[in-house]
N, C-alpha and C. Protein backbone atom coordinates (compact mmCIF):
# COMPACT_ATOMS: atom_id res chain seq x y z
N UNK A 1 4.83 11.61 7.67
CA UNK A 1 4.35 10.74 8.72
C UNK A 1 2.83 10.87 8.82
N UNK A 2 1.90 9.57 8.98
CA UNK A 2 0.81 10.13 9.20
C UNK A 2 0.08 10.18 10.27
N UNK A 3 -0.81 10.76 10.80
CA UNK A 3 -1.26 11.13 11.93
C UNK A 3 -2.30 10.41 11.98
N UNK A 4 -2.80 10.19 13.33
CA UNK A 4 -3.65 9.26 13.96
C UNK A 4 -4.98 10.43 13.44
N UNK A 5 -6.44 9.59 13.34
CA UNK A 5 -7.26 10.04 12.75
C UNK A 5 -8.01 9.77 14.33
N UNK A 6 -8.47 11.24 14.47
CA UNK A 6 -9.24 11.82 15.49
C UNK A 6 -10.96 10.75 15.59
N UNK A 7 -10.83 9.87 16.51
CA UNK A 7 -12.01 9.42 16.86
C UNK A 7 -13.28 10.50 16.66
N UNK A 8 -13.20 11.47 17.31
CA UNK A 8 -15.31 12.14 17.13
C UNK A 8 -14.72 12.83 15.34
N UNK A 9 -13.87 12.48 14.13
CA UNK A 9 -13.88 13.10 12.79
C UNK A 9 -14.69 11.32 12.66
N UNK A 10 -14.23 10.20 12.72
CA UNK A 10 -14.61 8.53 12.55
C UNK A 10 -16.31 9.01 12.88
N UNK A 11 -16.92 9.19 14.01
CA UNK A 11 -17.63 9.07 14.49
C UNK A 11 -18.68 9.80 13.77
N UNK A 12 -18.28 11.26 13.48
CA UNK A 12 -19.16 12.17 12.80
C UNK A 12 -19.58 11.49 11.27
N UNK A 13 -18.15 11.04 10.90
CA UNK A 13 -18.22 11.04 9.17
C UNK A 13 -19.04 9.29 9.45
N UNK A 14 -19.14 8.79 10.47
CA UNK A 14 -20.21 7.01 10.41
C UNK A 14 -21.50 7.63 10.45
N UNK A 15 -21.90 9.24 11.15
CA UNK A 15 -22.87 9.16 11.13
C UNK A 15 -23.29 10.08 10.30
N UNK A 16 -22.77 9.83 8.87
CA UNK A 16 -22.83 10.59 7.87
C UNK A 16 -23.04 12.04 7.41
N UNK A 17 -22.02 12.51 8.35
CA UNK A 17 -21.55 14.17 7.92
C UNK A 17 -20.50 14.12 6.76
N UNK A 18 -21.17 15.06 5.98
CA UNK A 18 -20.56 15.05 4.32
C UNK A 18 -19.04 15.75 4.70
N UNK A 19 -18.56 16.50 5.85
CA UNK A 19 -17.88 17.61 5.68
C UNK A 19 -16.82 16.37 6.47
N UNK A 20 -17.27 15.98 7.46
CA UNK A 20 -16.36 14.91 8.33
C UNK A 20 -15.67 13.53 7.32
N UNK A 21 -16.84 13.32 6.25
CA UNK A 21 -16.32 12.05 5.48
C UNK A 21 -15.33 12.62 5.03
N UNK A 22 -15.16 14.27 4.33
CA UNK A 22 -14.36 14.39 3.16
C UNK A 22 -13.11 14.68 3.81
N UNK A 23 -13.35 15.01 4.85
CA UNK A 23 -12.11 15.12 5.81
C UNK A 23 -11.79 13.94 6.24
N UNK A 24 -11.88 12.82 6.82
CA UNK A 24 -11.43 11.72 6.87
C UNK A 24 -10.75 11.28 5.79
N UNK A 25 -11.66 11.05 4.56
CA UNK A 25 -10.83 10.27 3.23
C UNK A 25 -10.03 11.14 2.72
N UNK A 26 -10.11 12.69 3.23
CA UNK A 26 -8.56 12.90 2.63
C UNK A 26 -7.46 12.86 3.55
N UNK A 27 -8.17 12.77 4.74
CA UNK A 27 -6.60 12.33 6.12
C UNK A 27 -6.41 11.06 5.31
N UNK A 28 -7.07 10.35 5.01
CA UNK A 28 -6.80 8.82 5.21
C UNK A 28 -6.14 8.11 3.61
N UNK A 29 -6.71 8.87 2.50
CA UNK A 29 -6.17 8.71 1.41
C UNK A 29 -4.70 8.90 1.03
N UNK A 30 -3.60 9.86 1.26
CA UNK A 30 -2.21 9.52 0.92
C UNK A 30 -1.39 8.09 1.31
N UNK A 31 -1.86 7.98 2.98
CA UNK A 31 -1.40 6.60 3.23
C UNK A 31 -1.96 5.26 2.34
N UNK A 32 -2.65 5.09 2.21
CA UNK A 32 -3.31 4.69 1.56
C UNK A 32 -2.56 4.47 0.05
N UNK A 33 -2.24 5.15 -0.43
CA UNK A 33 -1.42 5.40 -1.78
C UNK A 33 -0.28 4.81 -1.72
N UNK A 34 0.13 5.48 -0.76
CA UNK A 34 1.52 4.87 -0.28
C UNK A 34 1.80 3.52 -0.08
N UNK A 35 0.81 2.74 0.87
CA UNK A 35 0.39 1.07 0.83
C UNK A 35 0.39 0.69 -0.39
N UNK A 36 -0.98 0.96 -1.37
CA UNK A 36 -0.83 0.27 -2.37
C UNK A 36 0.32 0.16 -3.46
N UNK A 37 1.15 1.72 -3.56
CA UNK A 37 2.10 1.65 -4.05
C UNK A 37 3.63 0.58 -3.94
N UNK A 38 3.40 0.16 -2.85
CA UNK A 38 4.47 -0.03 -1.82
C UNK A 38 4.11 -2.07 -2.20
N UNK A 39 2.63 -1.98 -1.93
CA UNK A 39 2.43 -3.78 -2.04
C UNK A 39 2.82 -4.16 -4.02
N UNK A 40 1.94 -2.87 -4.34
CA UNK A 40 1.63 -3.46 -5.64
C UNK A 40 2.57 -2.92 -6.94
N UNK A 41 3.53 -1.92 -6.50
CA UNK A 41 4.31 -1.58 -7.41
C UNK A 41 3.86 -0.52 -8.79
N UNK A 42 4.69 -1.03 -9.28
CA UNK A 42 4.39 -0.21 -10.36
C UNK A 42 4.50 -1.33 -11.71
N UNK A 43 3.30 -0.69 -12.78
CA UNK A 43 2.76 -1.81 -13.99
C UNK A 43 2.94 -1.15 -15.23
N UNK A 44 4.15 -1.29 -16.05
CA UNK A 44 4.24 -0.67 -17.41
C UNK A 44 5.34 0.61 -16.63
N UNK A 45 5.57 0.57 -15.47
CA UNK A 45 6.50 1.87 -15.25
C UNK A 45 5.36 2.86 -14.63
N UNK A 46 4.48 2.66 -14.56
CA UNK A 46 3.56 3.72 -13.63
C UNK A 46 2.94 3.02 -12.58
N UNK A 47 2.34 3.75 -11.57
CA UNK A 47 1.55 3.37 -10.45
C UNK A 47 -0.12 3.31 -10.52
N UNK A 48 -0.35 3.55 -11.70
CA UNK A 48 -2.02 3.93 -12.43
C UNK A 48 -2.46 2.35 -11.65
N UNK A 49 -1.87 1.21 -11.59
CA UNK A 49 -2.94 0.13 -11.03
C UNK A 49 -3.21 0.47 -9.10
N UNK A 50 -1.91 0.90 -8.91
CA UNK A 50 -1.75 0.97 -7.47
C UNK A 50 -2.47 2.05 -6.82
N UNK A 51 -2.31 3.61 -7.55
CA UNK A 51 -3.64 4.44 -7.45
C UNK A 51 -4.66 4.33 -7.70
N UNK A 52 -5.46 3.09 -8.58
CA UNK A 52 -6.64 3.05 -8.74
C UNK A 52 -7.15 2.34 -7.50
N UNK A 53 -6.18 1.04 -7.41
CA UNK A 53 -6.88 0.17 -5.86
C UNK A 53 -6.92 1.13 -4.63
N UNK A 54 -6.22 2.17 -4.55
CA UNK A 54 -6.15 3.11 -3.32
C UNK A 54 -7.98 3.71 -3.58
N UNK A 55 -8.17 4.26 -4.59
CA UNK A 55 -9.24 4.66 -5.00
C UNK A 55 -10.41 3.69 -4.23
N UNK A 56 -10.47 2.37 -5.22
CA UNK A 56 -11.49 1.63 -4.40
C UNK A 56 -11.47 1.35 -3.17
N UNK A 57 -10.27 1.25 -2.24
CA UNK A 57 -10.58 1.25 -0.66
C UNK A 57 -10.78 2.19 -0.29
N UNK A 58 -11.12 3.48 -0.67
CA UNK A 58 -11.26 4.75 -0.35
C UNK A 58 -12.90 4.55 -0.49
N UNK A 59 -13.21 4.38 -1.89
CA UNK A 59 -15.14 3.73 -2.19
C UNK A 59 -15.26 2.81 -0.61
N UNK A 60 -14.59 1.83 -0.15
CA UNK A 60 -14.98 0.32 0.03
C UNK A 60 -15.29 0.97 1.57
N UNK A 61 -14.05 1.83 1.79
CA UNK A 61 -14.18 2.33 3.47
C UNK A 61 -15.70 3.44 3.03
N UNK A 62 -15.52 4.16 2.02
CA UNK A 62 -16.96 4.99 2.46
C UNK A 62 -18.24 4.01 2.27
N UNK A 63 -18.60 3.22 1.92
CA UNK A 63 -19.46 2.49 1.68
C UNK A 63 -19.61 1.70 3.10
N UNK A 64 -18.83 1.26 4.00
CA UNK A 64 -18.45 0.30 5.03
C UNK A 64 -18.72 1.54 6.28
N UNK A 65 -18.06 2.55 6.01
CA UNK A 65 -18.56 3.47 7.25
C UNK A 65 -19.59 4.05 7.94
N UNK A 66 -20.59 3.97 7.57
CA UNK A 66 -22.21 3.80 8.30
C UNK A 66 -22.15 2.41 9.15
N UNK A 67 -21.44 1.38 8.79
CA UNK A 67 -21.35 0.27 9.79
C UNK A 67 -20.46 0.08 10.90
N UNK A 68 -19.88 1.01 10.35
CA UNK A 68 -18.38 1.22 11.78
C UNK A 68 -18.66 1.26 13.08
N UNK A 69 -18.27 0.59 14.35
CA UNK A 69 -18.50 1.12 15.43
C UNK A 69 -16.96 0.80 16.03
N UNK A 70 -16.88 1.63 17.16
CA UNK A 70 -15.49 1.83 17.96
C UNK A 70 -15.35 0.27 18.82
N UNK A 71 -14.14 -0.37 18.24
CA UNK A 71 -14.58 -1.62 19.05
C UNK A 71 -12.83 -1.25 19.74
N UNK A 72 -12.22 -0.45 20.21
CA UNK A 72 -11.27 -0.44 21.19
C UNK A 72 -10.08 -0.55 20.38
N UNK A 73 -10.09 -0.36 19.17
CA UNK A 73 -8.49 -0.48 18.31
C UNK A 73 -8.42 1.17 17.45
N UNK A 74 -7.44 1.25 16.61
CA UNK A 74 -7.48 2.45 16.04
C UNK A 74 -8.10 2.49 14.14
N UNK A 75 -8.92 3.21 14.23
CA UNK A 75 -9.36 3.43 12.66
C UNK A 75 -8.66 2.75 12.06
N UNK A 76 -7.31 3.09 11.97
CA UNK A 76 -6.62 2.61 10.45
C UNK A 76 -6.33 1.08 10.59
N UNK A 77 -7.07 0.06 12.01
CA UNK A 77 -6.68 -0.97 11.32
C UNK A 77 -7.92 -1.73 11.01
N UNK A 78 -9.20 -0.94 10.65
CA UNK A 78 -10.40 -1.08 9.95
C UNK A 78 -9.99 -0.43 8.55
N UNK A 79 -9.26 0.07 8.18
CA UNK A 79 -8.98 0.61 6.85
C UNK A 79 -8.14 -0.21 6.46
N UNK A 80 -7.39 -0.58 7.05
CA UNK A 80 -6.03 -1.58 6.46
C UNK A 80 -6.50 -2.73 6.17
N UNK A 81 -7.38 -3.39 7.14
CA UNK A 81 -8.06 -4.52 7.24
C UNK A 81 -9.09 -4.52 5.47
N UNK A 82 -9.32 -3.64 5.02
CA UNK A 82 -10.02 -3.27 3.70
C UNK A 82 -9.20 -3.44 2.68
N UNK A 83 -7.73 -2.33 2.96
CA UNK A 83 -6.50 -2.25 2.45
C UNK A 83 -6.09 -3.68 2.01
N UNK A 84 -6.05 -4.49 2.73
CA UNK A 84 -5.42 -5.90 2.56
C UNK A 84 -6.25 -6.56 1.33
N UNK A 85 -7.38 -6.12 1.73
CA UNK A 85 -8.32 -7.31 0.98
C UNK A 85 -7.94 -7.35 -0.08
N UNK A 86 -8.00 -5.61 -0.37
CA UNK A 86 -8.36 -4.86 -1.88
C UNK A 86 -7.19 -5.50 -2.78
N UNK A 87 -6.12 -5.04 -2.31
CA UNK A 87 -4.71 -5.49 -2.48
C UNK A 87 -4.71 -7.10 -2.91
N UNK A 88 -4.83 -7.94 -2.35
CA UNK A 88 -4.96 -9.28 -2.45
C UNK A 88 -6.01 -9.62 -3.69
N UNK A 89 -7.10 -8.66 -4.10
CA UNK A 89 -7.71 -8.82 -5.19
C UNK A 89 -7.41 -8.42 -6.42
N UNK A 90 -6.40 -7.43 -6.23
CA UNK A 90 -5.50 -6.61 -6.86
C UNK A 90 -4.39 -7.67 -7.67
N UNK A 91 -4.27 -8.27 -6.69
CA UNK A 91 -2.75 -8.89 -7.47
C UNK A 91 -3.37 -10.39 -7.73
N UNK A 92 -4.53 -11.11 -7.34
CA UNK A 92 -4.93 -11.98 -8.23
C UNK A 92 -5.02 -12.19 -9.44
N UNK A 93 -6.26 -10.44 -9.75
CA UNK A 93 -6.65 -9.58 -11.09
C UNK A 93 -5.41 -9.98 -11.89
N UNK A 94 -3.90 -9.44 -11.26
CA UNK A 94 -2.97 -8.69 -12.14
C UNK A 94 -2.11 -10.40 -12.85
N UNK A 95 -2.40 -10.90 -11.66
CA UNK A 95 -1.98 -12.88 -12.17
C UNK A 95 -2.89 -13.60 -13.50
N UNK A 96 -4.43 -12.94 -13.53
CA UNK A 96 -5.02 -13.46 -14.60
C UNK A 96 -4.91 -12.96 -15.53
N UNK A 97 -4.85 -11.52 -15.62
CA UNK A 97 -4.39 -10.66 -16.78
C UNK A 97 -3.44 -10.79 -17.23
N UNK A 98 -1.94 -11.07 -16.51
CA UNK A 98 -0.66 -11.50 -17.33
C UNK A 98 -0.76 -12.32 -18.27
N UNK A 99 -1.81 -13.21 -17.98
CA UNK A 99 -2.24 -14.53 -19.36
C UNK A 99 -2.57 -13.90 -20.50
N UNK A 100 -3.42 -12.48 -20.66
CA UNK A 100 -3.92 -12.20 -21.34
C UNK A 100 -3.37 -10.79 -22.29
N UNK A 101 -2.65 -11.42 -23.41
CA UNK A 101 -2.25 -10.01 -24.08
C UNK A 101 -3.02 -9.28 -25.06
N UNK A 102 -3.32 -8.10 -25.09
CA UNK A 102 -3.50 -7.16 -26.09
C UNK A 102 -2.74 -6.80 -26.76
N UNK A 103 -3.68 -6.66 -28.57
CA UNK A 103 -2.78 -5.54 -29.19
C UNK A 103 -3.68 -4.84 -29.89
N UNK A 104 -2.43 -3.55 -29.36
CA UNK A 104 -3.35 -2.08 -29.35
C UNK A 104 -2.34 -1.27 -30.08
N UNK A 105 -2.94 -0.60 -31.15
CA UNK A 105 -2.06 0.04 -32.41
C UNK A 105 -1.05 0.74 -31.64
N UNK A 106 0.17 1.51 -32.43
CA UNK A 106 1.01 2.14 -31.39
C UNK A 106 0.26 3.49 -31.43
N UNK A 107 0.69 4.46 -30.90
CA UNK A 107 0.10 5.51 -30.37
C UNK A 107 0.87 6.84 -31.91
N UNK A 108 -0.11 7.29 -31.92
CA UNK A 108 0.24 8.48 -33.40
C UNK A 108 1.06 9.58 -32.70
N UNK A 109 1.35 9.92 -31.57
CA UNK A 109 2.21 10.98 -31.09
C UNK A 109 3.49 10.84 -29.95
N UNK A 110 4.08 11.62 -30.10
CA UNK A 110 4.99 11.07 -28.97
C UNK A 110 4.58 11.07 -27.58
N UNK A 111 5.09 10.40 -26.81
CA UNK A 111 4.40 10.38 -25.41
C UNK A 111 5.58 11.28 -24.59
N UNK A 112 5.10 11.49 -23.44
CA UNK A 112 5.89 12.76 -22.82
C UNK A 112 6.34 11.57 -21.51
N UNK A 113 5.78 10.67 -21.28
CA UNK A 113 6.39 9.97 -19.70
C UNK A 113 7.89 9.05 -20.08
N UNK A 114 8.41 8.80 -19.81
CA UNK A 114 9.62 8.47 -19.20
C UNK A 114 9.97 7.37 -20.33
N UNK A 115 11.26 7.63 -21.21
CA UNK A 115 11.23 6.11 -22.35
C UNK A 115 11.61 4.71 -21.81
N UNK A 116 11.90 4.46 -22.40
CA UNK A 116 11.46 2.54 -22.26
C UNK A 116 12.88 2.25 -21.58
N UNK A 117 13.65 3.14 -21.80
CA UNK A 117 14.97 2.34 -20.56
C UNK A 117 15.02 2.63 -19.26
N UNK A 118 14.16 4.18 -19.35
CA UNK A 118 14.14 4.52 -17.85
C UNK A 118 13.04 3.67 -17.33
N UNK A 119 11.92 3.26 -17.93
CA UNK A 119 10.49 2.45 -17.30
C UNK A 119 11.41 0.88 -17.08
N UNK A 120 12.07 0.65 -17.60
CA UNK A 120 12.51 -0.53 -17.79
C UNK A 120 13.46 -0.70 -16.51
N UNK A 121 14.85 0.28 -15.92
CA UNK A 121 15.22 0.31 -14.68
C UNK A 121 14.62 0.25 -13.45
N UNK A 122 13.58 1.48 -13.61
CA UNK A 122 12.47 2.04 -12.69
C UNK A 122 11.85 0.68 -12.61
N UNK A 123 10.94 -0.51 -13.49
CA UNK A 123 10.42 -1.54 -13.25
C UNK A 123 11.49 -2.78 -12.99
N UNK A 124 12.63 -2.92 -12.95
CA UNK A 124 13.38 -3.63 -12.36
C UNK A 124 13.74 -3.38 -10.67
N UNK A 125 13.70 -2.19 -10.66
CA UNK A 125 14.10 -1.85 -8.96
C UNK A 125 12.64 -2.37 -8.47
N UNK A 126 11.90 -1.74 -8.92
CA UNK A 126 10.68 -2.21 -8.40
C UNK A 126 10.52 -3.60 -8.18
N UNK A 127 10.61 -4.58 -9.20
CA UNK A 127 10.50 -5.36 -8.85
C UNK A 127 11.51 -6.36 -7.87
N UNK A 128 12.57 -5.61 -7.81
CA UNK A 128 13.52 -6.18 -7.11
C UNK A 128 13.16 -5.95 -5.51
N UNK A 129 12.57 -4.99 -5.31
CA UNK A 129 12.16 -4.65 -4.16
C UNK A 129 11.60 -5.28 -3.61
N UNK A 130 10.21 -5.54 -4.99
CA UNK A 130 9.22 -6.37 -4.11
C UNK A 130 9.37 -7.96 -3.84
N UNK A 131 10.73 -8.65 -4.45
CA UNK A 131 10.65 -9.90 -4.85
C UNK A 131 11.46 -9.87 -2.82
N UNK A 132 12.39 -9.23 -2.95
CA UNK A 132 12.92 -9.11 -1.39
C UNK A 132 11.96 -9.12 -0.51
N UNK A 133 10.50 -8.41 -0.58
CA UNK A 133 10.13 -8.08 0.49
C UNK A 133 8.65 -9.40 0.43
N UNK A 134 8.88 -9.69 -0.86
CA UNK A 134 7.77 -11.76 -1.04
C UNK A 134 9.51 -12.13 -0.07
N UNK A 135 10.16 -12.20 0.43
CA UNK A 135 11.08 -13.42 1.04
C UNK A 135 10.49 -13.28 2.62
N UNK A 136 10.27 -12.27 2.84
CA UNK A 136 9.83 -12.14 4.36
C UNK A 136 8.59 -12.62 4.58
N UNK A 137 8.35 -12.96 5.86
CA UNK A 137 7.30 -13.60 6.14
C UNK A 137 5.93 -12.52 6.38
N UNK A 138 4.82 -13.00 6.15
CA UNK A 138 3.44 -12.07 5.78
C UNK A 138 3.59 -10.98 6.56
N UNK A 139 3.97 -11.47 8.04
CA UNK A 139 3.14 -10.42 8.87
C UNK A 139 4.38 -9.34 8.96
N UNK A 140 6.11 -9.36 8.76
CA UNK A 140 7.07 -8.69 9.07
C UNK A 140 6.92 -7.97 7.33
N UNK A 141 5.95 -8.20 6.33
CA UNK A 141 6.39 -7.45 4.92
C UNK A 141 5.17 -6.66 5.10
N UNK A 142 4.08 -6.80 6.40
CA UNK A 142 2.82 -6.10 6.03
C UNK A 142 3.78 -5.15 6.95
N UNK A 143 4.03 -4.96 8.24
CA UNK A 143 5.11 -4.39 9.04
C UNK A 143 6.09 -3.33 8.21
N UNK A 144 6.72 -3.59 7.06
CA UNK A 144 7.45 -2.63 6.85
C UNK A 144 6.36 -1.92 6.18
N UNK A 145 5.51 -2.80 5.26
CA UNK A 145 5.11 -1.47 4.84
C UNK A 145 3.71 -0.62 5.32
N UNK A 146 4.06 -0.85 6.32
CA UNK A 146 2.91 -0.35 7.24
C UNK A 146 3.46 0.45 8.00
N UNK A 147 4.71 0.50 8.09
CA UNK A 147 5.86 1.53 9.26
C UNK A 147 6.41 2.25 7.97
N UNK A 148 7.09 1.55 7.00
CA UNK A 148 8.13 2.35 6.58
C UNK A 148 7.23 3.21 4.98
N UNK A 149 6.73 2.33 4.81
CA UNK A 149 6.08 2.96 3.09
C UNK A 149 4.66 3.90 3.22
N UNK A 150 3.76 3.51 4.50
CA UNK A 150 2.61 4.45 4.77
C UNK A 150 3.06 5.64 5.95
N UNK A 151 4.19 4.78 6.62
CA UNK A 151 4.65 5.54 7.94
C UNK A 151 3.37 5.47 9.51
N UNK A 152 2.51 4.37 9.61
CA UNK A 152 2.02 4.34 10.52
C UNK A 152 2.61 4.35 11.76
N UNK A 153 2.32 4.85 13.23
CA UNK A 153 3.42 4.25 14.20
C UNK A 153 3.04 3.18 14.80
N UNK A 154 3.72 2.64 15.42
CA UNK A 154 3.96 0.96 15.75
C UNK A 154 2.79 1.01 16.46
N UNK A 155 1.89 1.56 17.75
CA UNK A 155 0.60 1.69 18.02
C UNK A 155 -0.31 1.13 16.92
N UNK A 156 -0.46 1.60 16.03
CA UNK A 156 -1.53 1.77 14.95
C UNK A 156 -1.29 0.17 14.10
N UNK A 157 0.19 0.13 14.15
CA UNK A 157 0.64 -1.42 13.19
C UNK A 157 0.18 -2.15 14.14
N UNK A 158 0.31 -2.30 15.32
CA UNK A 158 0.16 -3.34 16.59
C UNK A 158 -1.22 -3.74 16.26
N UNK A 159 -2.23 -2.55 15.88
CA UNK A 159 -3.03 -3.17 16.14
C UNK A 159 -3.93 -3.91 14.69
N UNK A 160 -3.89 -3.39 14.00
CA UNK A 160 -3.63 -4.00 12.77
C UNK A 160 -3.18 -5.84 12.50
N UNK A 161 -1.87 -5.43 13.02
CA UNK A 161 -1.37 -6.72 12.86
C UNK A 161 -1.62 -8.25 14.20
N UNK A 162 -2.03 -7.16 15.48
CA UNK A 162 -2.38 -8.08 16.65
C UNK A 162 -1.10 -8.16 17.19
N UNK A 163 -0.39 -6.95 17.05
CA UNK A 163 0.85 -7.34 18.17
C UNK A 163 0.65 -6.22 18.90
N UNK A 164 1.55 -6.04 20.14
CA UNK A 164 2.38 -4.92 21.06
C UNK A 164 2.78 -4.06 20.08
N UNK A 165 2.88 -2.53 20.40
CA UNK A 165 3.66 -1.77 19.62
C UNK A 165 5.27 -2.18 19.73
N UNK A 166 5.82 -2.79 20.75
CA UNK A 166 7.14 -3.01 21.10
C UNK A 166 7.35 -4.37 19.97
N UNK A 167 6.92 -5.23 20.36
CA UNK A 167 6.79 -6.62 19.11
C UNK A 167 6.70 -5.70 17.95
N UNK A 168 6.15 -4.78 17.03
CA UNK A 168 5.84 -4.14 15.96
C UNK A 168 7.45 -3.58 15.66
N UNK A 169 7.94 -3.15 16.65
CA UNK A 169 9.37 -2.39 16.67
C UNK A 169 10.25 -3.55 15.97
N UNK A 170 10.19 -4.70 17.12
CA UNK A 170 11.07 -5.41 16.94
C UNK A 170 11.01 -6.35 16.04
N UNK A 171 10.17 -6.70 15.12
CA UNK A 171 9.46 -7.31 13.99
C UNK A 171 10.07 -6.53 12.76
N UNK A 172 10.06 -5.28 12.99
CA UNK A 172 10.55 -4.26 12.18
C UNK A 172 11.99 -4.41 12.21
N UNK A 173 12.58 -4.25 13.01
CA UNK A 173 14.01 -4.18 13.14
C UNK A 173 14.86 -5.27 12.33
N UNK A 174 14.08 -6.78 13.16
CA UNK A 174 14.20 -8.26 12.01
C UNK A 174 14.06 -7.92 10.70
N UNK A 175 13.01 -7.44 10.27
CA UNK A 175 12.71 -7.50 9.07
C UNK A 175 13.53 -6.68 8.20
N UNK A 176 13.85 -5.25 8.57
CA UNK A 176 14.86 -4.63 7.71
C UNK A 176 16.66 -5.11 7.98
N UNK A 177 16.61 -5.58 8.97
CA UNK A 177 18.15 -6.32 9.00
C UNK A 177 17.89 -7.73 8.36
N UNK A 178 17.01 -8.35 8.46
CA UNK A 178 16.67 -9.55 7.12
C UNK A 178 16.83 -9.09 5.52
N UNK A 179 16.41 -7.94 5.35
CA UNK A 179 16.24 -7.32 3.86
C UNK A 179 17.44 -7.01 3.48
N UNK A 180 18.25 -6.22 4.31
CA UNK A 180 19.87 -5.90 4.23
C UNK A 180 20.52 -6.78 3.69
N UNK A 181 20.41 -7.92 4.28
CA UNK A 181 21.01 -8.93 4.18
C UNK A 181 20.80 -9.83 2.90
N UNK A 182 19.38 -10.10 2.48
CA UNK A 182 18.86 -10.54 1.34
C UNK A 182 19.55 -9.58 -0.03
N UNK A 183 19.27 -8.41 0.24
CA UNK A 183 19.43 -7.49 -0.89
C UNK A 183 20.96 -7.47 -1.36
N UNK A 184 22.24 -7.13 -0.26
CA UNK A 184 23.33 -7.49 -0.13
C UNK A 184 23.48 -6.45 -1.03
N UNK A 185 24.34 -6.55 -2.33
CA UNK A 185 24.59 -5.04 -3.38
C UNK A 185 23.92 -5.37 -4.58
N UNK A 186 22.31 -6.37 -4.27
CA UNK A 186 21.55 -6.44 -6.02
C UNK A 186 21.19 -5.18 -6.30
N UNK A 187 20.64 -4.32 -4.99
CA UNK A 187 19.86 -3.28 -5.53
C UNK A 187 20.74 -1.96 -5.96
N UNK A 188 22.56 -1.96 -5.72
CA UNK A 188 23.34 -1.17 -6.40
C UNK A 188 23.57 -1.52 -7.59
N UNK A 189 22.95 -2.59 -8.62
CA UNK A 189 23.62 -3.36 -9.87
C UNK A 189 23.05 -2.21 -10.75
N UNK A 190 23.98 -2.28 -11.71
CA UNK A 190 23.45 -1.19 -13.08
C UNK A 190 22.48 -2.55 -13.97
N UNK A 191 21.35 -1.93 -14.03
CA UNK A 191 20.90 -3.31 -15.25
C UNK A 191 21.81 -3.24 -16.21
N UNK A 192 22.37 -4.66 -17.18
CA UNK A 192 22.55 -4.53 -18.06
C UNK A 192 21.86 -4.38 -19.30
């Protein structure tokens, strides 16, 4: 679960204390991981695209934080608000690149990560996941994974998203009894 990030750690690390930044971006970096993992999946069977975009909103917020001021909401929905962007540039990138194939000799040794049937399941759930959670509408798929995949609490989503923490609940509730329902027993299928 992650924990609310202490206003005077925001405040210190805007007014550029090296010890407060590094403490912030590492409160603030797992969630973070977790988001991008969660929007952007996994590419070839790994998360290497989804940890790198975590990376650059991690750059984008330290670069942006000398401009920060407390305008009455909570940190993380100035980080998320980054989060989104990054993400959204992320999966443009990943739409123009699908056009574009490489070929790159095969590799002279064996590789040690996971073979091609397990990447191949592992990238089917994945994508099955995410094709369920494109059926929901923007603001109930930023919602789960803003509750369920970073673990923010509904406070922190509320404000983010511009609702009540109670609306955040119940947005949530829709949304995973919508998914239930969508998913039905695809996500028990053995690939063939």
């Amino acid at each position: 679960m992650t924990t609310t990030i202490e206003p005077q750690l925001v405040h210190r690390a805007a007014q550029g204390d090296r010890a407060a930044t590094a403490t912030l971006l590492a409160d603030i970096r797992p969630g973070l991981v977790r988001y991008c993992r969660a929007r952007l999946g996994r590419v070839g069977g790994a998360y290497t695209t989804a940890d790198d975009v975590a990376q650059e909103i991690c750059l984008a917020v330290l670069r942006a934080l000398p401009r920060y001021r407390e305008q009455g909401v909570p940190f993380s929905a100035f980080v998320y608000a980054i989060a989104g962007h990054k993400v959204a540039d992320a999966q443009r990138a990943a739409v123009r690149a699908a056009s574009v194939t490489t070929t790159e000799p095969p590799p002279e040794t064996a590789d040690s990560e996971p073979g091609p049937e397990q990447r191949a399941v592992a990238t089917d759930l994945a994508r099955r996941l995410s094709d369920l959670l494109d059926q929901l509408p923007e603001t109930q798929r930023e919602i789960v994974v803003l509750r369920v995949a970073v673990g923010l609490p509904a406070e922190e989503v509320g404000a983010i998203v511009g609702m009540s923490a109670a609306a955040v609940r119940v947005a949530q509730s829709r949304a995973l009894a919508r998914l239930r329902t969508l998913a039905g027993d695809t996500l028990g299928e053995v690939a063939a």
